[in-house]
PDB file of N, CA and C in Angstrom:
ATOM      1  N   UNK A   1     -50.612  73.027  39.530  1.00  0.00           N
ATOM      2  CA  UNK A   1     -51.278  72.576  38.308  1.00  0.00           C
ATOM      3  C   UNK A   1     -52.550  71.824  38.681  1.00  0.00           C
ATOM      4  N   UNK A   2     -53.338  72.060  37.820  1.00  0.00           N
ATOM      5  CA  UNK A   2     -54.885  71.437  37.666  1.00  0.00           C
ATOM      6  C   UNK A   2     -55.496  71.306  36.552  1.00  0.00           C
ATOM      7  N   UNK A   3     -56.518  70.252  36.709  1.00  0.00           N
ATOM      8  CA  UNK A   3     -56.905  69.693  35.667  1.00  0.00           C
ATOM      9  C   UNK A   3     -58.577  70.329  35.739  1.00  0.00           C
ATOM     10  N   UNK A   4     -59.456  70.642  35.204  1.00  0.00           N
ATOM     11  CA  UNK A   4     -60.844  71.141  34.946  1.00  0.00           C
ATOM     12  C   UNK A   4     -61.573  70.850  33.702  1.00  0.00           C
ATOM     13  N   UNK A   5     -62.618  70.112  33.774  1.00  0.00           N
ATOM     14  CA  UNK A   5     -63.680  69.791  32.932  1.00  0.00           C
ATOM     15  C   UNK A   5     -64.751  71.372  32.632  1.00  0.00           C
ATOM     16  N   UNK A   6     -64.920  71.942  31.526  1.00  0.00           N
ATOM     17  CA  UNK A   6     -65.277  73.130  31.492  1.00  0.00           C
ATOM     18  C   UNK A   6     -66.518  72.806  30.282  1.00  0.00           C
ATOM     19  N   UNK A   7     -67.761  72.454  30.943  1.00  0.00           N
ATOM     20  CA  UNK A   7     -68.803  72.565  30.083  1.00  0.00           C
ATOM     21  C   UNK A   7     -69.889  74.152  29.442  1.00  0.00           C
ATOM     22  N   UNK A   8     -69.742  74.196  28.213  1.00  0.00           N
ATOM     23  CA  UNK A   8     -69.914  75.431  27.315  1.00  0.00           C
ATOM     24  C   UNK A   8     -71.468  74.814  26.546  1.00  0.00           C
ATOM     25  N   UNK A   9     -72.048  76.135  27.270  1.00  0.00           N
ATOM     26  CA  UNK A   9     -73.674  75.635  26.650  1.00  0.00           C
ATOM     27  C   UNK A   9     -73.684  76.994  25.692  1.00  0.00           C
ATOM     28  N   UNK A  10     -74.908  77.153  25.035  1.00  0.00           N
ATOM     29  CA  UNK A  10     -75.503  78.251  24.292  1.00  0.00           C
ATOM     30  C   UNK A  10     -75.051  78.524  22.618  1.00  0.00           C
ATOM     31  N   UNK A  11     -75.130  79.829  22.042  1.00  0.00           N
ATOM     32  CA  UNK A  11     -74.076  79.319  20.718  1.00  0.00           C
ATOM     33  C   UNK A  11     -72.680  79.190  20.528  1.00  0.00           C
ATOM     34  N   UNK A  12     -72.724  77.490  20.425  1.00  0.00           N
ATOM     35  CA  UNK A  12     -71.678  77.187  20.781  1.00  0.00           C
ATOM     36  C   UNK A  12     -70.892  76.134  19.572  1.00  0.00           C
ATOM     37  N   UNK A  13     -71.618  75.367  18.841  1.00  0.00           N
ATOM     38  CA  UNK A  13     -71.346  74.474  17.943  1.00  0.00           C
ATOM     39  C   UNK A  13     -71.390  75.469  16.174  1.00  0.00           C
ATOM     40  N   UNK A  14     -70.882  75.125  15.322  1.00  0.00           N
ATOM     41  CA  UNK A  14     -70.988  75.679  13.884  1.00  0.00           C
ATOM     42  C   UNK A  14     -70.269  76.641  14.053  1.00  0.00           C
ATOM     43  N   UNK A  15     -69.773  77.581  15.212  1.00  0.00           N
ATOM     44  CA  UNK A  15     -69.524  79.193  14.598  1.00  0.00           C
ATOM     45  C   UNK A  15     -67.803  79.308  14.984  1.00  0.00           C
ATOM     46  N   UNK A  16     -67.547  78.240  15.042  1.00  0.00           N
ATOM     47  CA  UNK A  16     -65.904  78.429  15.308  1.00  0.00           C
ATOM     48  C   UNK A  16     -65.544  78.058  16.774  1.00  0.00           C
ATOM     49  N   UNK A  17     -66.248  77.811  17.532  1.00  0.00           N
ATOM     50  CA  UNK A  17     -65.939  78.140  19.102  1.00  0.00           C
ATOM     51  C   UNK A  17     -64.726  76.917  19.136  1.00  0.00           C
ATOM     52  N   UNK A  18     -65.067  75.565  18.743  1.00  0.00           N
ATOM     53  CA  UNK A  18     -63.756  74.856  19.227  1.00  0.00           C
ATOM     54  C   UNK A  18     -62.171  75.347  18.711  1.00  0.00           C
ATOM     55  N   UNK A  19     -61.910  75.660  17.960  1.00  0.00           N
ATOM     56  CA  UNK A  19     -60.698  76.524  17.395  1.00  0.00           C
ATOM     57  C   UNK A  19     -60.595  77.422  17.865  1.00  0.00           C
ATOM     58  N   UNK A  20     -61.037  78.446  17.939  1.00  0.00           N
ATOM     59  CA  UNK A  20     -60.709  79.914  19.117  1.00  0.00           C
ATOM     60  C   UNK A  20     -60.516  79.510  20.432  1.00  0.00           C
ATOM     61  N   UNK A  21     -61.362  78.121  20.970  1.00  0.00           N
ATOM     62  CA  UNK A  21     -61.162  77.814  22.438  1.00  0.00           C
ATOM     63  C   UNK A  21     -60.007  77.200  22.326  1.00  0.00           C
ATOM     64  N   UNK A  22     -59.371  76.925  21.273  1.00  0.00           N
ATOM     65  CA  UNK A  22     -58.264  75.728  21.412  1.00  0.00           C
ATOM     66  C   UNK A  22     -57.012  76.766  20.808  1.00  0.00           C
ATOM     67  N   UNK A  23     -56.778  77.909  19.996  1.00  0.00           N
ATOM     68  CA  UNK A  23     -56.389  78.729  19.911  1.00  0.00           C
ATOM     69  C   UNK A  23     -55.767  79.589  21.269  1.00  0.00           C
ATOM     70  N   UNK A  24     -56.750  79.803  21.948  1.00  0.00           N
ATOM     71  CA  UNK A  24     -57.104  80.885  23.245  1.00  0.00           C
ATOM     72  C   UNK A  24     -56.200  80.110  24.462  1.00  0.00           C
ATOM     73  N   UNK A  25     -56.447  78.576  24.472  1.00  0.00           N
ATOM     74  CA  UNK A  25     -55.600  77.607  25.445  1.00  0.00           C
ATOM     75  C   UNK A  25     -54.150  77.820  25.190  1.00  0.00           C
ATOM     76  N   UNK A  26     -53.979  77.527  23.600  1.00  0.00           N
ATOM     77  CA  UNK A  26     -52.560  77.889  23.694  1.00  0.00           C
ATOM     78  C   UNK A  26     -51.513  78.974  23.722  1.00  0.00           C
ATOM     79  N   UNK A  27     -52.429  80.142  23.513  1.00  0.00           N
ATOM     80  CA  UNK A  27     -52.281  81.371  23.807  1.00  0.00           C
ATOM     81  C   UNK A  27     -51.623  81.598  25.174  1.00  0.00           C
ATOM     82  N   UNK A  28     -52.200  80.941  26.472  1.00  0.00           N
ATOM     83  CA  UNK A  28     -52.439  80.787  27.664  1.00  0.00           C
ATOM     84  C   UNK A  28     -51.471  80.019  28.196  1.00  0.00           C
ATOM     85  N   UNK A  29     -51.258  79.060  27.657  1.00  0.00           N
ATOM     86  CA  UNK A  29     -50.017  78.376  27.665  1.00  0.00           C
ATOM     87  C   UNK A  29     -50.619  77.402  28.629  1.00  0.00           C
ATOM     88  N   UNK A  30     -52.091  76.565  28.106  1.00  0.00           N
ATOM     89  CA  UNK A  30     -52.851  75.352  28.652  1.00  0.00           C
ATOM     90  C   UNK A  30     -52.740  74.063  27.580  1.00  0.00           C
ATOM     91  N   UNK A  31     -52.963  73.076  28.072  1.00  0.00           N
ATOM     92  CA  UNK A  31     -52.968  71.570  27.409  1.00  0.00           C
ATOM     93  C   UNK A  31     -54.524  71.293  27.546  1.00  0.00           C
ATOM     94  N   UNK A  32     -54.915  70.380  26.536  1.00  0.00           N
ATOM     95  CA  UNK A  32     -55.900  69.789  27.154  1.00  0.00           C
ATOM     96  C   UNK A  32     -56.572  69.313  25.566  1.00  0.00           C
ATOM     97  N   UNK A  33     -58.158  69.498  25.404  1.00  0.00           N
ATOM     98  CA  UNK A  33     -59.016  68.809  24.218  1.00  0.00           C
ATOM     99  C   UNK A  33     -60.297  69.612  24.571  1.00  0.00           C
ATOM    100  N   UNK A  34     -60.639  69.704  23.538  1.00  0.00           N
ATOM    101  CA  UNK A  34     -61.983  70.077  23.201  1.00  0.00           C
ATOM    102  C   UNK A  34     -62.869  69.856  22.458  1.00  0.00           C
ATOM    103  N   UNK A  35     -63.772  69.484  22.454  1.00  0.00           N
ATOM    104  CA  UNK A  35     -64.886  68.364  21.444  1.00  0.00           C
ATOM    105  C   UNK A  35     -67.149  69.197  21.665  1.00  0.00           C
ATOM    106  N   UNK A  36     -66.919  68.690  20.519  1.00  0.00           N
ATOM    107  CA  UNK A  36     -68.658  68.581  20.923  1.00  0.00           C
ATOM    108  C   UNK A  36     -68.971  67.658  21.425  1.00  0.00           C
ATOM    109  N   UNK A  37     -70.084  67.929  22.007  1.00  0.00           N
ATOM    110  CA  UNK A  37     -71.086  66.815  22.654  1.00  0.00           C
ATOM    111  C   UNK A  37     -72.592  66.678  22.060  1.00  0.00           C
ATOM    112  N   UNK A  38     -72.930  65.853  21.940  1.00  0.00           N
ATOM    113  CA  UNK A  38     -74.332  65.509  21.120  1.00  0.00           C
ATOM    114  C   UNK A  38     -75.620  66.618  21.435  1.00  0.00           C
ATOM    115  N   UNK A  39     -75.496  67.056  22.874  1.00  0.00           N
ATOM    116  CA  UNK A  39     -76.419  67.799  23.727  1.00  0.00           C
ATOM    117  C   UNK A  39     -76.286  68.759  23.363  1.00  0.00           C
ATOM    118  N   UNK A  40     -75.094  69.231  22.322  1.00  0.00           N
ATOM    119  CA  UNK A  40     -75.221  70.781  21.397  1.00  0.00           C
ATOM    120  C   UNK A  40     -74.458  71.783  22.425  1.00  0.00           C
ATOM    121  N   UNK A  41     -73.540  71.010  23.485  1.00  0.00           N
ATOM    122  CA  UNK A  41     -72.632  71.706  24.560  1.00  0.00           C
ATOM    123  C   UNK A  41     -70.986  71.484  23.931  1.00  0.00           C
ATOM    124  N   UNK A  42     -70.152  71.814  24.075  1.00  0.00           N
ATOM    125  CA  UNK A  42     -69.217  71.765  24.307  1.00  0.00           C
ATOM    126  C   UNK A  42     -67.632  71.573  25.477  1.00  0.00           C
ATOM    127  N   UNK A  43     -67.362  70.290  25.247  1.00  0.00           N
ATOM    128  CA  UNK A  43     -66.685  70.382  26.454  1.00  0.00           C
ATOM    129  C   UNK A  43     -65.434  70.562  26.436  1.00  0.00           C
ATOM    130  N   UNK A  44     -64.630  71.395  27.456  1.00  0.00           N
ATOM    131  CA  UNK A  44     -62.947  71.261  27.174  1.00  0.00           C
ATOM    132  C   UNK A  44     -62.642  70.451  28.817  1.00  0.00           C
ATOM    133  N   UNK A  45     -61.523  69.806  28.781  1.00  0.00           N
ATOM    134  CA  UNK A  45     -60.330  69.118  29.387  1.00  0.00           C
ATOM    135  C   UNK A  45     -59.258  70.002  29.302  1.00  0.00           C
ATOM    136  N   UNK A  46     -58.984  70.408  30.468  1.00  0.00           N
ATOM    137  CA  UNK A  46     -58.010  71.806  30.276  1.00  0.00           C
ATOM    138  C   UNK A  46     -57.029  71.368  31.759  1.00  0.00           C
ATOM    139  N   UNK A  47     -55.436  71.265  31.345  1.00  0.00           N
ATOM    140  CA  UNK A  47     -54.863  71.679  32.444  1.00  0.00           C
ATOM    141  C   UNK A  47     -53.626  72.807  32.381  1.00  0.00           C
ATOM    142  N   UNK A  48     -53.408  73.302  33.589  1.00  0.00           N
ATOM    143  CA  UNK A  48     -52.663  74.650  33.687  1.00  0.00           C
ATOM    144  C   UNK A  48     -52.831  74.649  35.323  1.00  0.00           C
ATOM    145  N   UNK A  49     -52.271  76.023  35.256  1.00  0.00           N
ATOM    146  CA  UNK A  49     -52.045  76.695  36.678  1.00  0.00           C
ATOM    147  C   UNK A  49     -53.201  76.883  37.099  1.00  0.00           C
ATOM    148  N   UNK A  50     -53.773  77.872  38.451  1.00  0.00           N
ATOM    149  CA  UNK A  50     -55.387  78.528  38.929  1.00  0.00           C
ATOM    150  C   UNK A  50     -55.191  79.301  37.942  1.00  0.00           C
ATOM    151  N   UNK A  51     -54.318  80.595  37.858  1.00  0.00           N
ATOM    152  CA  UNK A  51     -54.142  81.578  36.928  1.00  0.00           C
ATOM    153  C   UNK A  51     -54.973  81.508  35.668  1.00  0.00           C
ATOM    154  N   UNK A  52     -53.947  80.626  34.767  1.00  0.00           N
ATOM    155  CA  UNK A  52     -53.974  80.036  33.352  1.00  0.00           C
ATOM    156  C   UNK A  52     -55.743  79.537  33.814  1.00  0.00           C
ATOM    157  N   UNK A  53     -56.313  79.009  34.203  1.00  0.00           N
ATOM    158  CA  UNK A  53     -57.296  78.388  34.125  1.00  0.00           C
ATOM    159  C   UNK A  53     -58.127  79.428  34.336  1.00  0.00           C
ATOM    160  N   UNK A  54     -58.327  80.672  35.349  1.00  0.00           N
ATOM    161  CA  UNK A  54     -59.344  81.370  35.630  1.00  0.00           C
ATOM    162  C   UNK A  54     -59.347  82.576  34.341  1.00  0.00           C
ATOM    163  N   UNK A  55     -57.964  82.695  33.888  1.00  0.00           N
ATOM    164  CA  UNK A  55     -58.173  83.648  32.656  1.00  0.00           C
ATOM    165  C   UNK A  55     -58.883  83.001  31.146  1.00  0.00           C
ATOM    166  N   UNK A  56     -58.656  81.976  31.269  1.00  0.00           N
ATOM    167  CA  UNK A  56     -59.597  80.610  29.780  1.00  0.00           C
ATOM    168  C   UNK A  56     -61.262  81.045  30.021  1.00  0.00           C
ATOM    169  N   UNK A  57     -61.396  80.560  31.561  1.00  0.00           N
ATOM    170  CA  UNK A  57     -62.822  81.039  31.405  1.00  0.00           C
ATOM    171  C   UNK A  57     -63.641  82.804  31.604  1.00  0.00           C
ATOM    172  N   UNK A  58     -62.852  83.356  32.181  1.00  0.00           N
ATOM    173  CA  UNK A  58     -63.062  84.627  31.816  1.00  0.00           C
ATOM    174  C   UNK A  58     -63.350  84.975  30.425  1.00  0.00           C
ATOM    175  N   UNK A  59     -61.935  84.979  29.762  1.00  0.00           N
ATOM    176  CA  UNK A  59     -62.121  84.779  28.079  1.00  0.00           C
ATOM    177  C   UNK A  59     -63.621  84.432  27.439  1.00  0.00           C
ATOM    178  N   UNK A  60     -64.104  82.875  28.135  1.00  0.00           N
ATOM    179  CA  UNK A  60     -64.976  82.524  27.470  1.00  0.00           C
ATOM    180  C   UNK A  60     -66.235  82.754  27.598  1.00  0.00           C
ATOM    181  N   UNK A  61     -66.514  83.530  28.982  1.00  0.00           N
ATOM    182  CA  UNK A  61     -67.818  83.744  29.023  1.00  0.00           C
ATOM    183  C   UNK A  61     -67.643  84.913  28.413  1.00  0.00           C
ATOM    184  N   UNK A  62     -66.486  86.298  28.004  1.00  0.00           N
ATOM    185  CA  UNK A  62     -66.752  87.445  27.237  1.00  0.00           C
ATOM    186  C   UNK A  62     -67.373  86.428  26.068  1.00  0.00           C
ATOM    187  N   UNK A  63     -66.698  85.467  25.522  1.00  0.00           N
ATOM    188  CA  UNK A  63     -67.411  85.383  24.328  1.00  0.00           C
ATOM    189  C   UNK A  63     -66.009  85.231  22.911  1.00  0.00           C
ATOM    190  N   UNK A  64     -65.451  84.818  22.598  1.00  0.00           N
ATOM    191  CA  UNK A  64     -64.430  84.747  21.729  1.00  0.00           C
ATOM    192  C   UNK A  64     -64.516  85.152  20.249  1.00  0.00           C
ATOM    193  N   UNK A  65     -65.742  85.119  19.824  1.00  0.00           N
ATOM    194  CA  UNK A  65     -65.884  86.050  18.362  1.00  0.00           C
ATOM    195  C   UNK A  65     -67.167  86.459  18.049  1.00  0.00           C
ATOM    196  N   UNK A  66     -68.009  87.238  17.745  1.00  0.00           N
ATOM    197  CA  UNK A  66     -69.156  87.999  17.753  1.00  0.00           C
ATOM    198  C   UNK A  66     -70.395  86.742  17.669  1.00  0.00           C
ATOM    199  N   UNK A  67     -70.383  85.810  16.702  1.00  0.00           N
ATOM    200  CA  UNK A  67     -71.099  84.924  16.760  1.00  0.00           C
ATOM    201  C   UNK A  67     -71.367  83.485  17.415  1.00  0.00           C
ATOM    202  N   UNK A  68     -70.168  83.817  18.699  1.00  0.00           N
ATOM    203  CA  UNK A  68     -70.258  83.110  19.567  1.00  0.00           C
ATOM    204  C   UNK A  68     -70.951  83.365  20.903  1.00  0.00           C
ATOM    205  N   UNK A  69     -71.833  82.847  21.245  1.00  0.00           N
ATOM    206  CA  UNK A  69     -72.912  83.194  22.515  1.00  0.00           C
ATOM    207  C   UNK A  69     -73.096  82.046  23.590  1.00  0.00           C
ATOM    208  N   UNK A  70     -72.487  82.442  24.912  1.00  0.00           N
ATOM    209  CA  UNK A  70     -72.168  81.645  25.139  1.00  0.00           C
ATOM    210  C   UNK A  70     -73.032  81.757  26.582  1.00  0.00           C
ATOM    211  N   UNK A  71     -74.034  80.807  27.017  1.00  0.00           N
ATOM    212  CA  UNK A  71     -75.470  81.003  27.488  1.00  0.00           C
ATOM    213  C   UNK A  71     -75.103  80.453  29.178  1.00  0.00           C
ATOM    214  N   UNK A  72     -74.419  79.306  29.081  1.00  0.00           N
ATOM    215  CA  UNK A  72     -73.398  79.001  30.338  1.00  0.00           C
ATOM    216  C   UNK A  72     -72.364  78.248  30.354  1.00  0.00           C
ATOM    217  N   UNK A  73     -72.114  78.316  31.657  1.00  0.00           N
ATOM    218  CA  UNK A  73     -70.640  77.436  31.605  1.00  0.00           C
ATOM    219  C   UNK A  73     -70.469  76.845  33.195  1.00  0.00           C
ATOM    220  N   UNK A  74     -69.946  75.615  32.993  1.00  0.00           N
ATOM    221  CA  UNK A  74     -70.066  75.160  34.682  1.00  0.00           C
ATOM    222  C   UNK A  74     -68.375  74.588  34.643  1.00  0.00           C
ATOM    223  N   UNK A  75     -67.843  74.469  35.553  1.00  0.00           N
ATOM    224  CA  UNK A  75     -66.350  74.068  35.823  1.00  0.00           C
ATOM    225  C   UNK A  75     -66.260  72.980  36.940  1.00  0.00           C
ATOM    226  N   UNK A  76     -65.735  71.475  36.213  1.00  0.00           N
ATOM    227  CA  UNK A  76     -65.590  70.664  37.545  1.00  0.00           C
ATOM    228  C   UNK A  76     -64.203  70.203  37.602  1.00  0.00           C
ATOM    229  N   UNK A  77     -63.609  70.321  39.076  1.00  0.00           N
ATOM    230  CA  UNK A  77     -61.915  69.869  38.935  1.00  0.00           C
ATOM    231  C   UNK A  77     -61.899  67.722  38.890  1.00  0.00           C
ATOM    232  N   UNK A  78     -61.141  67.993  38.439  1.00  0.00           N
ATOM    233  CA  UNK A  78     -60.651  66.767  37.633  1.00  0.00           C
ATOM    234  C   UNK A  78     -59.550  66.306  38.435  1.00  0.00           C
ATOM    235  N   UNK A  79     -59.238  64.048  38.754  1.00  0.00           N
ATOM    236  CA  UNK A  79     -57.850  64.289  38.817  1.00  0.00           C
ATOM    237  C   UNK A  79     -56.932  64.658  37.990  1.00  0.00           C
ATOM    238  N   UNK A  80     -55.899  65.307  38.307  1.00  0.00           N
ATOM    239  CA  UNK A  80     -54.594  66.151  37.546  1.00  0.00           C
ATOM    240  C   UNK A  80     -54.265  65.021  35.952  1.00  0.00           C
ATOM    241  N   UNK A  81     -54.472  65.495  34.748  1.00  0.00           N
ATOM    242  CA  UNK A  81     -53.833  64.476  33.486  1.00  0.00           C
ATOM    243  C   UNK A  81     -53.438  65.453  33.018  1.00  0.00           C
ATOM    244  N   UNK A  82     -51.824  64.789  32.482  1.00  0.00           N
ATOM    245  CA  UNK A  82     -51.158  65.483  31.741  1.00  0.00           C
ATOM    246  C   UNK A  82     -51.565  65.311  30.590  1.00  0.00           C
ATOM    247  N   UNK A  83     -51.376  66.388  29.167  1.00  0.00           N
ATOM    248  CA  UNK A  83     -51.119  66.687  28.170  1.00  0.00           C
ATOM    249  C   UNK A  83     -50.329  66.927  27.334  1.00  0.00           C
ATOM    250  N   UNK A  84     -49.707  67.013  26.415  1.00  0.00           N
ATOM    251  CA  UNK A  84     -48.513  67.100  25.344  1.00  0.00           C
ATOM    252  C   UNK A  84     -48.450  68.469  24.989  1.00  0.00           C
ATOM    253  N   UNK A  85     -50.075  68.718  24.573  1.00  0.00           N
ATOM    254  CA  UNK A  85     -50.568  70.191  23.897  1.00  0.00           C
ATOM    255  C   UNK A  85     -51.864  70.325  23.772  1.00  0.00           C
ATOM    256  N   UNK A  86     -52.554  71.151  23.005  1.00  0.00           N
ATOM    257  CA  UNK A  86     -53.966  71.107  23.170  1.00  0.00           C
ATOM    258  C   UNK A  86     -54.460  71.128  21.538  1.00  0.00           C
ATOM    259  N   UNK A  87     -55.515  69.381  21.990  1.00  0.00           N
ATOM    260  CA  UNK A  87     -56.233  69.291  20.533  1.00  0.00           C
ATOM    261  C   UNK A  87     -57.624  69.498  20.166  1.00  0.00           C
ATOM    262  N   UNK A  88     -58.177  69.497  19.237  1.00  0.00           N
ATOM    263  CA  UNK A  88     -59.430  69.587  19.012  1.00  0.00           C
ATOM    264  C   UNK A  88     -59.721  68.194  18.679  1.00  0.00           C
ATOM    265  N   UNK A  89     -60.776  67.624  19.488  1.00  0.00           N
ATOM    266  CA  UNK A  89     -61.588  66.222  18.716  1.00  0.00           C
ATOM    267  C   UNK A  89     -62.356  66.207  18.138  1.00  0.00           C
ATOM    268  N   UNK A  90     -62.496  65.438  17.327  1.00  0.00           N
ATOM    269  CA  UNK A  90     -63.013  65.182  15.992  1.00  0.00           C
ATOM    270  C   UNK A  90     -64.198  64.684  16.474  1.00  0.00           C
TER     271      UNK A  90
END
């Protein structure tokens, strides 16, 4: 298990992306949060397996629903925090 900070640039805010990303986690069977950031990025807190984690971002650079465009993405490992489940912040 691992923990990864997964910053989401491009269109990324207004078109649904935190719910499909937080949808897609639990799909995956990941914990973690996902929020905007002022800089018009998006960040998730994601933990899971390598597996579980390399298939989230695969997922996300395809892109999760037509009007989501997703321009980059950078991944930094984290120490290990547990989670309950995975939320969206407000």
């Amino acid at each position: 298990m691992e923990t990864q900070k997964i910053m989401v640039s491009g269109q990324v805010q207004g078109v649904g992306f935190r719910w499909s990303a937080s949808q897609l986690a639990q799909q995956i069977g990941l914990t973690g949060t996902v929020r905007n950031c002022r800089d018009g990025q998006v960040e998730l807190i994601v933990t899971g397996s390598a597996d579980q984690l390399a298939e989230l971002i695969v997922q996300l650079k395809r892109g999760l629903t037509p009007w989501i465009v997703v321009d980059r993405l950078s991944v930094t490992l984290l120490p290990l925090r547990q989670f309950s489940d995975f939320q969206i912040i407000i």
